[in-house]
N, C-alpha and C. Protein backbone atom coordinates (compact mmCIF):
# COMPACT_ATOMS: atom_id res chain seq x y z
N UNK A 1 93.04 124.04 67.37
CA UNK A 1 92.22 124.05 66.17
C UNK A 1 93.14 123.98 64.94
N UNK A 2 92.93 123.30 63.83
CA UNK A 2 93.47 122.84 62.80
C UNK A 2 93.68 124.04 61.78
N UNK A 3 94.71 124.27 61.42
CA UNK A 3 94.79 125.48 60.24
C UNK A 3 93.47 125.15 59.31
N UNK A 4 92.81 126.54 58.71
CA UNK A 4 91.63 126.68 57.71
C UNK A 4 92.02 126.16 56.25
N UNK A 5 91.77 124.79 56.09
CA UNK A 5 91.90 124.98 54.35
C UNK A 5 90.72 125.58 53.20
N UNK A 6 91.49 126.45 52.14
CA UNK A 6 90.52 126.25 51.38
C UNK A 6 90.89 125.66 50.29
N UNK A 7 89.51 125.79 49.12
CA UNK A 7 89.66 124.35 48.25
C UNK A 7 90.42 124.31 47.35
N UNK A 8 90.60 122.95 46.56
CA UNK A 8 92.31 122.87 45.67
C UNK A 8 92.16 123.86 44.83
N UNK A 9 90.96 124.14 44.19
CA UNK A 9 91.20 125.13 42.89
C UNK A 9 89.65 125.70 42.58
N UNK A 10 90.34 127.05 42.28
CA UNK A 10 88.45 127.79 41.82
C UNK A 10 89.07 128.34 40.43
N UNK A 11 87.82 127.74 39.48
CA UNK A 11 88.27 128.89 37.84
C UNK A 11 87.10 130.23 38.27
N UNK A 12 88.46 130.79 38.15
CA UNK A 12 87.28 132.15 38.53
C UNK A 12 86.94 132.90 37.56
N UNK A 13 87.01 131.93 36.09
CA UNK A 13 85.54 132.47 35.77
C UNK A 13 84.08 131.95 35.98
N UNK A 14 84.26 131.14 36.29
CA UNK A 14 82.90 130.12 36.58
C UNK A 14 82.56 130.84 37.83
N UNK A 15 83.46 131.55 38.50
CA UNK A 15 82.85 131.97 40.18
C UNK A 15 82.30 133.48 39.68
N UNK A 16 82.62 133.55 38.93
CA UNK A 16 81.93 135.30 38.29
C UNK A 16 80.25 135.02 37.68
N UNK A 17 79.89 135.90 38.26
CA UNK A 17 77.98 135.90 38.37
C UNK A 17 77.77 136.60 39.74
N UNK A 18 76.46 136.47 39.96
CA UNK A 18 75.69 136.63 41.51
C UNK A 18 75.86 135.42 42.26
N UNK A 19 75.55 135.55 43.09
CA UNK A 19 75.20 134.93 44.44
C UNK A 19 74.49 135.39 45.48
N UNK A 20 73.73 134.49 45.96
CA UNK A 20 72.62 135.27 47.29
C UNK A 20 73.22 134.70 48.56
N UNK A 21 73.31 135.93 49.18
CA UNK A 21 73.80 135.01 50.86
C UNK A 21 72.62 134.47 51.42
N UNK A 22 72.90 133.61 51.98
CA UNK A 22 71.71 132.49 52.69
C UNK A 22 72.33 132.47 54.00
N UNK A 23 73.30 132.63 54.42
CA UNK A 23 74.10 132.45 56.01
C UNK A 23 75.05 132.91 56.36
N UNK A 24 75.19 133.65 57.20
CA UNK A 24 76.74 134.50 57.58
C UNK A 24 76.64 134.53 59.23
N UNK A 25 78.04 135.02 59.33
CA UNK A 25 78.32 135.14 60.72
C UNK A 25 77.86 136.95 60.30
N UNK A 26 77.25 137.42 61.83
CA UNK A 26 77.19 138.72 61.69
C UNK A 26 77.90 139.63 61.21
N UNK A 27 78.06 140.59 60.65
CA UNK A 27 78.81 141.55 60.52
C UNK A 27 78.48 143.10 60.66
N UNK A 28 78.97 143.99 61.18
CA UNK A 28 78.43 144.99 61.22
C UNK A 28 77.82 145.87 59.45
N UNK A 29 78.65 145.50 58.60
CA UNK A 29 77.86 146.17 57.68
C UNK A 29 77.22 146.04 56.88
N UNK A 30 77.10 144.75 57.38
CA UNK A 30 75.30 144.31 56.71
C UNK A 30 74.39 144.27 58.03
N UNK A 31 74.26 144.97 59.36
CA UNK A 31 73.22 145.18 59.85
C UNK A 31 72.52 145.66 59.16
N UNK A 32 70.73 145.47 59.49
CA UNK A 32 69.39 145.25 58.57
C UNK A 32 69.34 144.90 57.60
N UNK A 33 70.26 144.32 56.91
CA UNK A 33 70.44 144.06 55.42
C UNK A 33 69.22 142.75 55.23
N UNK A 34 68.65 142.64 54.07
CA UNK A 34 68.02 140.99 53.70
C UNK A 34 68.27 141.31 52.34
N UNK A 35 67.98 140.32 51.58
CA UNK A 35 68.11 140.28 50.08
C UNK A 35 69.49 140.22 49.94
N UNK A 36 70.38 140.22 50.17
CA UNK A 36 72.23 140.41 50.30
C UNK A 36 72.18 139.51 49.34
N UNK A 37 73.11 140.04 48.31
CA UNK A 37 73.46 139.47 47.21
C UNK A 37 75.02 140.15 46.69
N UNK A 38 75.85 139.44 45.89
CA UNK A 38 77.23 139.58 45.40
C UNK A 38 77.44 138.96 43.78
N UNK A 39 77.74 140.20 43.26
CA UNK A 39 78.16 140.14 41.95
C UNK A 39 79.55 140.21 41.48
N UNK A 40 80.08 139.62 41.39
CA UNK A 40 81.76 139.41 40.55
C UNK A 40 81.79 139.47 39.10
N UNK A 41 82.89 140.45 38.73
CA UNK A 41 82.64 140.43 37.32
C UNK A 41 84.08 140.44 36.80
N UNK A 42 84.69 140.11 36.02
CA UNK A 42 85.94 140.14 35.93
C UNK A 42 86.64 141.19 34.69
N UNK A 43 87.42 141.72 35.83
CA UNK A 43 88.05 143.08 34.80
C UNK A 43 88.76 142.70 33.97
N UNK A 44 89.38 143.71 32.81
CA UNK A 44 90.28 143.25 31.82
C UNK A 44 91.74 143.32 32.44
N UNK A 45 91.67 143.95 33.59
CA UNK A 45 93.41 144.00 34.35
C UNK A 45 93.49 142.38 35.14
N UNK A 46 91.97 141.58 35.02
CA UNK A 46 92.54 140.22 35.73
C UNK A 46 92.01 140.47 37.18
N UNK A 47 91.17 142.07 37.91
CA UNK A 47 90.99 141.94 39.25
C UNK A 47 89.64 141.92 39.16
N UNK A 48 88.65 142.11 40.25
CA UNK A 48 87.35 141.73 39.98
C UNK A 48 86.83 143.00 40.45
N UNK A 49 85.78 143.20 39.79
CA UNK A 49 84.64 143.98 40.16
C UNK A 49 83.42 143.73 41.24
N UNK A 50 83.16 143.91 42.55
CA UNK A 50 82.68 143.34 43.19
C UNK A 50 81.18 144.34 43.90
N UNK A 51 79.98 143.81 43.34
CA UNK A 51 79.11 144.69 43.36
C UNK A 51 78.30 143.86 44.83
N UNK A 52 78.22 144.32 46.20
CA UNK A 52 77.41 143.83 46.94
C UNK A 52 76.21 144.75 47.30
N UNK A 53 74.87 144.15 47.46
CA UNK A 53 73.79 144.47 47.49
C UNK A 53 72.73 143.72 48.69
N UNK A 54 71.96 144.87 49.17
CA UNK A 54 70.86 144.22 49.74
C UNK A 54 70.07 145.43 50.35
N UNK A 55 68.92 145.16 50.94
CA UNK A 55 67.40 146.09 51.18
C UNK A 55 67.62 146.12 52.64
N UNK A 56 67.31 147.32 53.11
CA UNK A 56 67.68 147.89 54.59
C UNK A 56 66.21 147.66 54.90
N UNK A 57 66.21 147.14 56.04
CA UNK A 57 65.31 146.80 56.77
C UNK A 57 63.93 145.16 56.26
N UNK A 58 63.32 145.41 55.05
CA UNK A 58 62.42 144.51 54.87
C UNK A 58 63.05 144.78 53.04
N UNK A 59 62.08 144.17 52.13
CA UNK A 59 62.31 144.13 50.98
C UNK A 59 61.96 145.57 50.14
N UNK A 60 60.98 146.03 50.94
CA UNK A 60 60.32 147.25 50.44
C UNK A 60 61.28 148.43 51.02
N UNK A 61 62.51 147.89 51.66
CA UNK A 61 63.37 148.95 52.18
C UNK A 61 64.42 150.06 51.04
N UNK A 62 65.18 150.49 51.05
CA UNK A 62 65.90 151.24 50.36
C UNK A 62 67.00 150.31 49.61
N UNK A 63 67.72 150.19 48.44
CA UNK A 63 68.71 149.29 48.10
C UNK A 63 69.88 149.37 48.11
N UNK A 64 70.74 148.79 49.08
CA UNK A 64 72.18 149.71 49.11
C UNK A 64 72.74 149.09 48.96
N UNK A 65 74.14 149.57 48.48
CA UNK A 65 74.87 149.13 47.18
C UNK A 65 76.11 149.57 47.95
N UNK A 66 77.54 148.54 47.76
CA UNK A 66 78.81 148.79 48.07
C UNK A 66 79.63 148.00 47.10
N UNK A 67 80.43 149.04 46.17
CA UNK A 67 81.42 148.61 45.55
C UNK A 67 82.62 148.66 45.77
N UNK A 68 83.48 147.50 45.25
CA UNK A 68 84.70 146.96 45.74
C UNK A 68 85.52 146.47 44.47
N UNK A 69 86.47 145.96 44.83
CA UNK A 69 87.61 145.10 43.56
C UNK A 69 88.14 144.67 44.78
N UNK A 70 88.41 143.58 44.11
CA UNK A 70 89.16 141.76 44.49
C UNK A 70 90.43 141.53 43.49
N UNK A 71 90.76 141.10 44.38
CA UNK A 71 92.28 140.07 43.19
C UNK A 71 92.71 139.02 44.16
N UNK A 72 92.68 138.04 43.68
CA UNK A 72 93.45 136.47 43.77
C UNK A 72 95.05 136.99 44.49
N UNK A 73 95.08 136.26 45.28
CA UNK A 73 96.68 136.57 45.37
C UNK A 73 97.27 134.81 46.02
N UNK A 74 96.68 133.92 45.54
CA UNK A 74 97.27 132.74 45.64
C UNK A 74 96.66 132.21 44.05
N UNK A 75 97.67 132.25 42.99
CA UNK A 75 97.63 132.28 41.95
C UNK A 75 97.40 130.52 41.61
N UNK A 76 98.15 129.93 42.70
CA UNK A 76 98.03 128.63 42.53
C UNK A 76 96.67 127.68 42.36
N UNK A 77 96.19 128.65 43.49
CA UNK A 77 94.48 127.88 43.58
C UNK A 77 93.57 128.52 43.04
N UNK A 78 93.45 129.69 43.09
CA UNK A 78 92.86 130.98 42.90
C UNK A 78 91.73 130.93 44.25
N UNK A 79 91.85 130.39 45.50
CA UNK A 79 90.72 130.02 45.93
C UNK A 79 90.95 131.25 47.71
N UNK A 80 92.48 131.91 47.43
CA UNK A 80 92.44 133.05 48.39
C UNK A 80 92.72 134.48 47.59
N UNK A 81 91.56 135.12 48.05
CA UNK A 81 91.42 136.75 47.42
C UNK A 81 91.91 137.84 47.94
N UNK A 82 91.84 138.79 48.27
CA UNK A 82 91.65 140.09 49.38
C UNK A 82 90.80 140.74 48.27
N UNK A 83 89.67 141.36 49.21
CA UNK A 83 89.10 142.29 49.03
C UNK A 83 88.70 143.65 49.60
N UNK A 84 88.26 144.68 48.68
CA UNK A 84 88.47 145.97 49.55
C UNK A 84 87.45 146.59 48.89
N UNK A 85 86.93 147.25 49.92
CA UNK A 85 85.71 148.56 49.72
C UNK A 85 86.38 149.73 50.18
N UNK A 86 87.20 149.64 50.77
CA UNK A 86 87.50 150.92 51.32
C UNK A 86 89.34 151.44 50.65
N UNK A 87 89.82 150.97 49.69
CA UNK A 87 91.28 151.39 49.70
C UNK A 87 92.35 152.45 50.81
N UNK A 88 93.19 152.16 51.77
CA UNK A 88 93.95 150.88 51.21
C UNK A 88 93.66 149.53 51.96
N UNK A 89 92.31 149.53 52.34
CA UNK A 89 91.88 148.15 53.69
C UNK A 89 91.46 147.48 52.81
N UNK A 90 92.00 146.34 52.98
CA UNK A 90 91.61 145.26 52.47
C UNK A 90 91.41 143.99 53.30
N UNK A 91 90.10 142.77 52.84
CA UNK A 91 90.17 141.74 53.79
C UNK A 91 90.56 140.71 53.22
N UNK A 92 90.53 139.39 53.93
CA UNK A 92 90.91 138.15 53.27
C UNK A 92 89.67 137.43 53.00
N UNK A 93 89.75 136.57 51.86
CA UNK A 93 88.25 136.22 51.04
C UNK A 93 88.57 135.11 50.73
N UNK A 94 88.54 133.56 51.60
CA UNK A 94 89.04 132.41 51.37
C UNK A 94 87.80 131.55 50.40
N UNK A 95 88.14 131.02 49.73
CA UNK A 95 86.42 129.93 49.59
C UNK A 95 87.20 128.64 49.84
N UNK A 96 86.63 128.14 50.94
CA UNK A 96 87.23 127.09 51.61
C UNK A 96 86.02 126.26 50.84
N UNK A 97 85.05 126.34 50.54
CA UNK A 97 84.03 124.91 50.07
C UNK A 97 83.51 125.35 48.82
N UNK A 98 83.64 124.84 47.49
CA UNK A 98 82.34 125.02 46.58
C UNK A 98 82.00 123.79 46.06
N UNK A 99 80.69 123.93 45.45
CA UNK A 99 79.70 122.77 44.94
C UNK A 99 80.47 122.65 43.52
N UNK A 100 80.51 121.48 43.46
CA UNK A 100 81.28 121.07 41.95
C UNK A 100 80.53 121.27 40.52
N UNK A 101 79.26 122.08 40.59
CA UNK A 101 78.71 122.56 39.65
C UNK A 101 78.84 124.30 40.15
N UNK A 102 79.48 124.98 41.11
CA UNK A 102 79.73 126.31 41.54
C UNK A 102 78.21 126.59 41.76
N UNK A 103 77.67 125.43 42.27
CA UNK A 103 75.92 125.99 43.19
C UNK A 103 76.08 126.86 44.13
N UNK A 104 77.43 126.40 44.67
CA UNK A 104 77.23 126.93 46.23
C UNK A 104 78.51 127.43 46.66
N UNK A 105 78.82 128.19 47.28
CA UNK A 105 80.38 128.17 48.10
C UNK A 105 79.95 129.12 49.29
N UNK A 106 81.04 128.39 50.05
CA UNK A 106 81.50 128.70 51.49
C UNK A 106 82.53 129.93 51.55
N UNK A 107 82.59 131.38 52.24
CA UNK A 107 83.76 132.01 52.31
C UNK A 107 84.05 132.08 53.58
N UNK A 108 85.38 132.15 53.96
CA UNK A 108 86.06 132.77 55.36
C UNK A 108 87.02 133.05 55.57
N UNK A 109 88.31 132.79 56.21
CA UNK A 109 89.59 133.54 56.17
C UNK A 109 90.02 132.78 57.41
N UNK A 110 91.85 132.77 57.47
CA UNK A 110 91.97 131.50 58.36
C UNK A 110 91.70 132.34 59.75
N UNK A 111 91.42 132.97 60.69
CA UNK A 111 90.59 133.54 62.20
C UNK A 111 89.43 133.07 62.30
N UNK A 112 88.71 132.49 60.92
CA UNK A 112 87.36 132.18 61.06
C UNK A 112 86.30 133.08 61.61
N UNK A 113 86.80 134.32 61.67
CA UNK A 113 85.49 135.15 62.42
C UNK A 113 84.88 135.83 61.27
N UNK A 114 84.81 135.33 59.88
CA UNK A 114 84.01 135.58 59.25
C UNK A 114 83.41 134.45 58.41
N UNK A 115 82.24 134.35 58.14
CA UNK A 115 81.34 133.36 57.00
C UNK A 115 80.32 133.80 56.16
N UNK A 116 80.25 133.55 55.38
CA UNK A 116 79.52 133.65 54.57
C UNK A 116 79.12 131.55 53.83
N UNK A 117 77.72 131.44 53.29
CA UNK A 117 77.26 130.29 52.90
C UNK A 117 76.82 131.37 51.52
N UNK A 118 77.14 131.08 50.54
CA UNK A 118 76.02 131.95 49.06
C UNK A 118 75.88 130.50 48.50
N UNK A 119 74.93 130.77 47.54
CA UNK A 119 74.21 129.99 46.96
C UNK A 119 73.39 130.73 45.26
N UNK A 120 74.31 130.16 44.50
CA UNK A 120 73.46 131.10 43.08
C UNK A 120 72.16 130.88 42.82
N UNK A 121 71.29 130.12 43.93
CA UNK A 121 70.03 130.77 43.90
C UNK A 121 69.17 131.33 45.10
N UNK A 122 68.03 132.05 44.97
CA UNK A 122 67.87 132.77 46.70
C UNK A 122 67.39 131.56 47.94
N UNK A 123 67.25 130.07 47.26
CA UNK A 123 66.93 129.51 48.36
C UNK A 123 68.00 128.01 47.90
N UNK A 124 68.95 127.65 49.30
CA UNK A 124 69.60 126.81 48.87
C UNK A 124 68.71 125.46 49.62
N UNK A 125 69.33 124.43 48.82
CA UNK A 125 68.63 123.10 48.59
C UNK A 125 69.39 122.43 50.41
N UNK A 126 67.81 122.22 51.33
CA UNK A 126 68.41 122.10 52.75
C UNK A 126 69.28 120.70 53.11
N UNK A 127 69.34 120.00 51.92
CA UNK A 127 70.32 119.10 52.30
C UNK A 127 71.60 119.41 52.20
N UNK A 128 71.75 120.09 51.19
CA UNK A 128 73.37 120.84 50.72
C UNK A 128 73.55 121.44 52.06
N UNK A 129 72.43 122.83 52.77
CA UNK A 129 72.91 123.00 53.52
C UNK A 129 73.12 122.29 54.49
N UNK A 130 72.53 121.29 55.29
CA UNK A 130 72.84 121.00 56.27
C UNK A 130 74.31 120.26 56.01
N UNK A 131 75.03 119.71 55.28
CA UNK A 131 75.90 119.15 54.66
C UNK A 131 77.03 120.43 54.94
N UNK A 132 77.07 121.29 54.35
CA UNK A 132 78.09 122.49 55.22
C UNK A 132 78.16 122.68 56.42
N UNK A 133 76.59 122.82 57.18
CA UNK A 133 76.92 123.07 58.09
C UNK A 133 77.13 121.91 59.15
N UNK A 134 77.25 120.75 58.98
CA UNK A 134 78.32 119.66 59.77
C UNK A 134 79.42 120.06 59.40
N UNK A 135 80.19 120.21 57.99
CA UNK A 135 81.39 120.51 57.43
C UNK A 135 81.93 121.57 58.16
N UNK A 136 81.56 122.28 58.43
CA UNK A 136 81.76 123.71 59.19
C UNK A 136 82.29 123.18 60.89
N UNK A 137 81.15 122.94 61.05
CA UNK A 137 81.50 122.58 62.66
C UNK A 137 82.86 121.57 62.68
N UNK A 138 83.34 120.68 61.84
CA UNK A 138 84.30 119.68 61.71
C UNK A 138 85.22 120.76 61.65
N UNK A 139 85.24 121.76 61.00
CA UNK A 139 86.34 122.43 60.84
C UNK A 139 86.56 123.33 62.00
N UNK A 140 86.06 123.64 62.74
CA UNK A 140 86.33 124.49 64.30
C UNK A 140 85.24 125.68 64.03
N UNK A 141 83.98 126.11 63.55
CA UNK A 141 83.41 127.00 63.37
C UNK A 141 82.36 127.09 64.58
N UNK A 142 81.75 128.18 65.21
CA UNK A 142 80.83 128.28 65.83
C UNK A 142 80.16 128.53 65.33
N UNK A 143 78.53 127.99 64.94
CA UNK A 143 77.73 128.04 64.14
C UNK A 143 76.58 128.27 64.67
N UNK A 144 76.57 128.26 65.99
CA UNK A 144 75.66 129.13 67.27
C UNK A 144 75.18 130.72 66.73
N UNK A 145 76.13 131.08 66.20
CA UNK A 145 76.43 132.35 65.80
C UNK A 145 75.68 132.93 64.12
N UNK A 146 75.74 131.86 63.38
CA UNK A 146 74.95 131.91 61.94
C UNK A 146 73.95 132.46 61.84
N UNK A 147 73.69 133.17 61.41
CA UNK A 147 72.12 134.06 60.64
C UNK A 147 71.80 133.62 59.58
N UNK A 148 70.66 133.43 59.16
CA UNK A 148 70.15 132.97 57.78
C UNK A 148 70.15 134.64 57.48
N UNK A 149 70.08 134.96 56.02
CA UNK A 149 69.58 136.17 55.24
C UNK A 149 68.52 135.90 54.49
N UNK A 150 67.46 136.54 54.67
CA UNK A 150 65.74 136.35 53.94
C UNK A 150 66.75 136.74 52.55
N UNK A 151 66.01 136.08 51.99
CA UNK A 151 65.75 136.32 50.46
C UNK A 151 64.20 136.04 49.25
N UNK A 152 64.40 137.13 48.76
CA UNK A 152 62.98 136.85 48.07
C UNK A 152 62.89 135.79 47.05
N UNK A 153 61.70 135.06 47.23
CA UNK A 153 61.77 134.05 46.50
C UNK A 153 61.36 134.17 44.92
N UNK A 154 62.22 133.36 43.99
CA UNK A 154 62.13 134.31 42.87
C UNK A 154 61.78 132.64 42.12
C-alpha cells in the first residue's frame, strides 16, 4: 500500500469554523454519538481550540462535549496536526482531501485506521460524496467499515 498523502496546503484560517461529520470509521468515543460536529477556533498562541460535539443516543439525547487543542506541526502545508483531549496523548490529524471552497475535508493519519468525511453543512452533496469515497478506496481504505453520522437537518 502506497504511503498516505495529504493535501499541498490548508490556510487554517479558512479551516477554522464547524463542521458536521457525515462518515467515519468507528471509534470508540463517539459510540452513540449522532449530530457529531467540530469546531476549530484559532488561539492567539497560533494552536487551536478544538470543541467536539454530539447527542448520545438520538437527538433528544444528552449533549456531550470534549475539549481539546491542536497545533500544525508540518508548518509547510499546514495540512498535518496532532491533536489531544487528553494531555500528554496526542493523535495525528492529517487532511488528506479538501474541497477547494473548504466545503468538505477528508481526515486520517498515515495507518489509516482512522476517518473522518466532515462537511460544513449537516448534509453533504451525494455526488461530492461518492467522489471521496472512490478517492478513498484508490488510496488503500476499507470503506466496508464507514458509518454515516445522522445529522439534523437544518
Amino acid at each position: 500500500m502506497s504511503e498516505l498523502k495529504t493535501v499541498d496546503y490548508v490556510d487554517i484560517e479558512r479551516y477554522m469554523g464547524t463542521w458536521y461529520e457525515i462518515a467515519k470509521f468507528p471509534q470508540r468515543f463517539e459510540d452513540g454519538l449522532v449530530g457529531i460536529t467540530a469546531t476549530y477556533s484559532l488561539l492567539p498562541n497560533g494552536k487551536v481550540r478544538v470543541l467536539n460535539s454530539g447527542y448520545v443516543g438520538d437527538f433528544n439525547g444528552k449533549l456531550k462535549i470534549a475539549k481539546g487543542k491542536a497545533w500544525v506541526v508540518d508548518k509547510k502545508t499546514n495540512a498535518k496536526l496532532k491533536v489531544s483531549f487528553f494531555w500528554p496523548f496526542a493523535g495525528d490529524y492529517w487532511i488528506i482531501e479538501i474541497g477547494k471552497d473548504y466545503e468538505y475535508a477528508v481526515i486520517s493519519e498515515g495507518s489509516r485506521r482512522y476517518l473522518w468525511i466532515l462537511s460544513r453543512t449537516p448534509k453533504m452533496d451525494a455526488t461530492i460524496f461518492d467522489g471521496v469515497i472512490e478517492r478513498l478506496i484508490e488510496k488503500g481504505f476499507d470503506i466496508t467499515i464507514l458509518e454515516k453520522n445522522p445529522q439534523l437537518p437544518f
